[in-house]
Protein backbone atom coordinates (compact mmCIF):
# COMPACT_ATOMS: atom_id res chain seq x y z
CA UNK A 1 0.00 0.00 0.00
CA UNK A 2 0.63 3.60 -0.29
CA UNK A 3 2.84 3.26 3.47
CA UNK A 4 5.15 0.76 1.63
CA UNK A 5 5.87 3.46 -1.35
CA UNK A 6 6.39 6.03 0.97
CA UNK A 7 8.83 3.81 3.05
CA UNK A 8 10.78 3.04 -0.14
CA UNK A 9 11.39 6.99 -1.35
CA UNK A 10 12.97 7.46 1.93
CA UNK A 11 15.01 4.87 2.00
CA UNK A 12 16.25 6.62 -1.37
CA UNK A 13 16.44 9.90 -0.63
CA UNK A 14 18.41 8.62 2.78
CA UNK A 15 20.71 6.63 0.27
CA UNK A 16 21.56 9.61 -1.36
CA UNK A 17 24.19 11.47 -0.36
C-alpha cells in the first residue's frame, strides 16, 4: 500500500548522499 511506497522513497532519498 501507499505506506510501503512512501517507506521506499525514503530509504532513497536517505541513500543519497
Amino acid at each position: 500500500g501507499p505506506s510501503s511506497t512512501l517507506s521506499v522513497i525514503l530509504y532513497g532519498l536517505s541513500s543519497t548522499p
